[in-house]
Protein backbone atom coordinates (compact mmCIF):
# COMPACT_ATOMS: atom_id res chain seq x y z
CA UNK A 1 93.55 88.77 42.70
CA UNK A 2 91.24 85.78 43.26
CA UNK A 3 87.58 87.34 44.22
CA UNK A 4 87.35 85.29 47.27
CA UNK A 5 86.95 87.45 50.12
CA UNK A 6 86.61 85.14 53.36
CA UNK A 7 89.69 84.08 54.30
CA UNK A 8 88.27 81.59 57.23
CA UNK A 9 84.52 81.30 59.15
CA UNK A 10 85.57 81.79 62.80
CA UNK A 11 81.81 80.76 64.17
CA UNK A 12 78.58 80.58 62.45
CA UNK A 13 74.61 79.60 63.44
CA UNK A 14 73.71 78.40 59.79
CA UNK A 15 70.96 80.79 58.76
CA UNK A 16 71.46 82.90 61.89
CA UNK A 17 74.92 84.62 62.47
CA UNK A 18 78.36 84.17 61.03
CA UNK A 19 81.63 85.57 62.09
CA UNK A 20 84.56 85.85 59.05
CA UNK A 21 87.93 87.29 58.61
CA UNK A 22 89.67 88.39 55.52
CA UNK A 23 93.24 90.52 55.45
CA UNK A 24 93.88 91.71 51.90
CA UNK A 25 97.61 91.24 51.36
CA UNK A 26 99.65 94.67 50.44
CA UNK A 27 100.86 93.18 46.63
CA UNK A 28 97.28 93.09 45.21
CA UNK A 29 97.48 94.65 41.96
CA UNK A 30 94.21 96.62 43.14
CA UNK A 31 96.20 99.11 45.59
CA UNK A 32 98.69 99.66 42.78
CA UNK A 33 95.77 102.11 41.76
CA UNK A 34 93.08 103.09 44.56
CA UNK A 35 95.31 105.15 45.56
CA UNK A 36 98.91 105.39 44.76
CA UNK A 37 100.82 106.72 47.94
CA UNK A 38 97.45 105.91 50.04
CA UNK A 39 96.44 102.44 49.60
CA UNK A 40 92.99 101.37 51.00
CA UNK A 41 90.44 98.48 50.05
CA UNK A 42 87.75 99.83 47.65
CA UNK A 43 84.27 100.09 49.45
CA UNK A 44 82.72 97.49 46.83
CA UNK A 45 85.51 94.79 48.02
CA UNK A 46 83.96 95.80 51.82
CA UNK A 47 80.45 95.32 50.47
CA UNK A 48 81.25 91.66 48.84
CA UNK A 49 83.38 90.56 51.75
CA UNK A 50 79.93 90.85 53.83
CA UNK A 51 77.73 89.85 50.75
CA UNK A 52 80.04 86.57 50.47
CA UNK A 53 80.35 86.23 54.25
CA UNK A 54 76.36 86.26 54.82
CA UNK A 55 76.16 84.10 51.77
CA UNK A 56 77.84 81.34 53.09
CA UNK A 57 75.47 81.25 56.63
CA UNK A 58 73.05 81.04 54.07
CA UNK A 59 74.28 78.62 52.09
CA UNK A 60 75.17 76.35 55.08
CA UNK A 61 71.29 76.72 56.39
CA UNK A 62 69.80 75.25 53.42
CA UNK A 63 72.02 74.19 50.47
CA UNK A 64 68.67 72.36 48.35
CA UNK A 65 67.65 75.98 47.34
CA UNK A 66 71.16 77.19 45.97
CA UNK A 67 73.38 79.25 45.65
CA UNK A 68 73.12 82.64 47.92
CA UNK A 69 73.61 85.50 45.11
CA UNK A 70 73.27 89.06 46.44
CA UNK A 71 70.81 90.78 44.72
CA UNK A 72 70.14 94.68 46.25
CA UNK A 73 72.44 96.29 48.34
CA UNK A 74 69.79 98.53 50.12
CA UNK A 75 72.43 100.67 52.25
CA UNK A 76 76.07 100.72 52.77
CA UNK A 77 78.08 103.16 54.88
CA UNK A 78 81.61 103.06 55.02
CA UNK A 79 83.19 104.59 58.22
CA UNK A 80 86.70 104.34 58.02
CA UNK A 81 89.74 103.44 55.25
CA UNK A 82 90.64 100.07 55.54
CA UNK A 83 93.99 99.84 55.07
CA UNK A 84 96.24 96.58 53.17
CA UNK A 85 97.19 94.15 55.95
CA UNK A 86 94.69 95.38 58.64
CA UNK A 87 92.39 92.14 59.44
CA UNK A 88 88.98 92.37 58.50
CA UNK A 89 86.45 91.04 60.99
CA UNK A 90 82.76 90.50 59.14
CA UNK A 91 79.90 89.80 60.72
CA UNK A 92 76.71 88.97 59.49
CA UNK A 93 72.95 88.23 60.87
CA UNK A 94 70.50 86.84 58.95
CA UNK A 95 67.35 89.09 59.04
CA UNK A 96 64.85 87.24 56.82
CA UNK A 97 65.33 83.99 55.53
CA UNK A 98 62.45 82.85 53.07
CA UNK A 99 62.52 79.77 50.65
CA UNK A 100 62.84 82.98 47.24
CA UNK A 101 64.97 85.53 49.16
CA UNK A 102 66.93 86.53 52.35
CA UNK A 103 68.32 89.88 54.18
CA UNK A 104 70.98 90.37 56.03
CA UNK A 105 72.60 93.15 58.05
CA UNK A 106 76.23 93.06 58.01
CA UNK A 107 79.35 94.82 59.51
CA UNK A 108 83.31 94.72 59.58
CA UNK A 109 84.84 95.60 62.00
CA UNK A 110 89.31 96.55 62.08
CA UNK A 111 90.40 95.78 65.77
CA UNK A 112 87.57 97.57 67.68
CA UNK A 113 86.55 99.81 65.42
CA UNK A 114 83.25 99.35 62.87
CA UNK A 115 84.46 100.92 58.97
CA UNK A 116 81.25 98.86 57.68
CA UNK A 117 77.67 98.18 57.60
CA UNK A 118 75.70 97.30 54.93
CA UNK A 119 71.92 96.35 54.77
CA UNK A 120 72.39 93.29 52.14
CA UNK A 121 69.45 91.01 50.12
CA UNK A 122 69.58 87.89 48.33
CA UNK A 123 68.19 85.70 45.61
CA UNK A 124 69.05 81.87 45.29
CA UNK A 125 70.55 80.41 42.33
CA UNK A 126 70.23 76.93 41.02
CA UNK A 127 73.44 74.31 41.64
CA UNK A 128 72.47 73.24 37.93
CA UNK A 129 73.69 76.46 36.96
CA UNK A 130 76.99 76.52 38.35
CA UNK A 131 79.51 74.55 37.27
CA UNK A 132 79.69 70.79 37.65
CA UNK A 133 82.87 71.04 40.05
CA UNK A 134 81.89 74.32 41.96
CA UNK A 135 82.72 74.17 45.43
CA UNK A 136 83.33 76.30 48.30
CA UNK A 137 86.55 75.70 50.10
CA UNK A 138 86.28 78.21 53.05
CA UNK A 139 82.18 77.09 54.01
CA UNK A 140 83.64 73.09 53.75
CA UNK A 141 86.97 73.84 55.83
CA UNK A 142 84.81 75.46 58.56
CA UNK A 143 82.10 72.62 58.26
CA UNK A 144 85.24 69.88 58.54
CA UNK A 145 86.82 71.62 61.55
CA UNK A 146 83.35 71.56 62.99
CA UNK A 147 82.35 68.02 62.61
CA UNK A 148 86.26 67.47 64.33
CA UNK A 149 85.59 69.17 67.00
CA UNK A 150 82.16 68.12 67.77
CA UNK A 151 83.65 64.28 67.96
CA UNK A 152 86.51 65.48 70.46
């Protein structure tokens, strides 16, 4: 399982709001064990689908500070399962965005229905600690389809 857990950025206000999706496919080796006979997504793969989802509108508002890392995961409830398969809409807004630290309250949503919130904070890395060639695929697709769109 690659720990990617955006699949695409549907819209996003850099530093304001994002909307993501992710749908965990039904062969990840994770639902082999939680549970046998009742596969659902772990609540910590919930929690870092909206961590990584409100990292990115982070990430996008200000990229000279680094890397959004989440730091304190001050609440998380989890309402429903979440079953393989189901599409996971995440939504994030940006509560406090400071040069050291931001929050974030985030939710998914499975068709109409909220399974997750979670009241999120974050720290910023250095891009001088990352590796030379680190990148992030799904924050440069959505800026690319972006800049398209705004010259159509």
């Amino acid at each position: 399982m690659r720990f990617i857990l955006i699949d695409e950025i549907i819209e996003m206000v850099p530093g304001r709001t994002i909307h993501g999706v992710k749908t965990l496919d039904p062969h990840e080796d994770v639902f082999g064990d939680h549970f046998p006979g009742f596969p659902v997504v772990p609540g910590v793969l919930l929690t870092e689908m909206m961590a990584q989802t409100a990292g990115k509108c982070l990430d996008a508002a200000d990229p000279s500070r680094g890397k959004a890392m989440l730091v304190q995961i001050r609440k998380a409830t989890f309402r429903r399962w979440v079953k393989p398969g189901e599409r996971a809409d995440i939504y994030a807004e940006i509560t406090s965005n400071e040069p050291a630290y931001a929050t974030a309250l985030c939710h998914i949503k499975v068709v109409d229905s909220e399974v997750a919130s979670g009241d999120l904070m974050f720290s910023f890395l250095p891009h001088s600690q990352l590796a030379p060639d680190f990148g992030d695929d799904v924050l440069e697709r959505f800026t690319r389809r972006s800049a398209s769109q705004a010259r159509t």
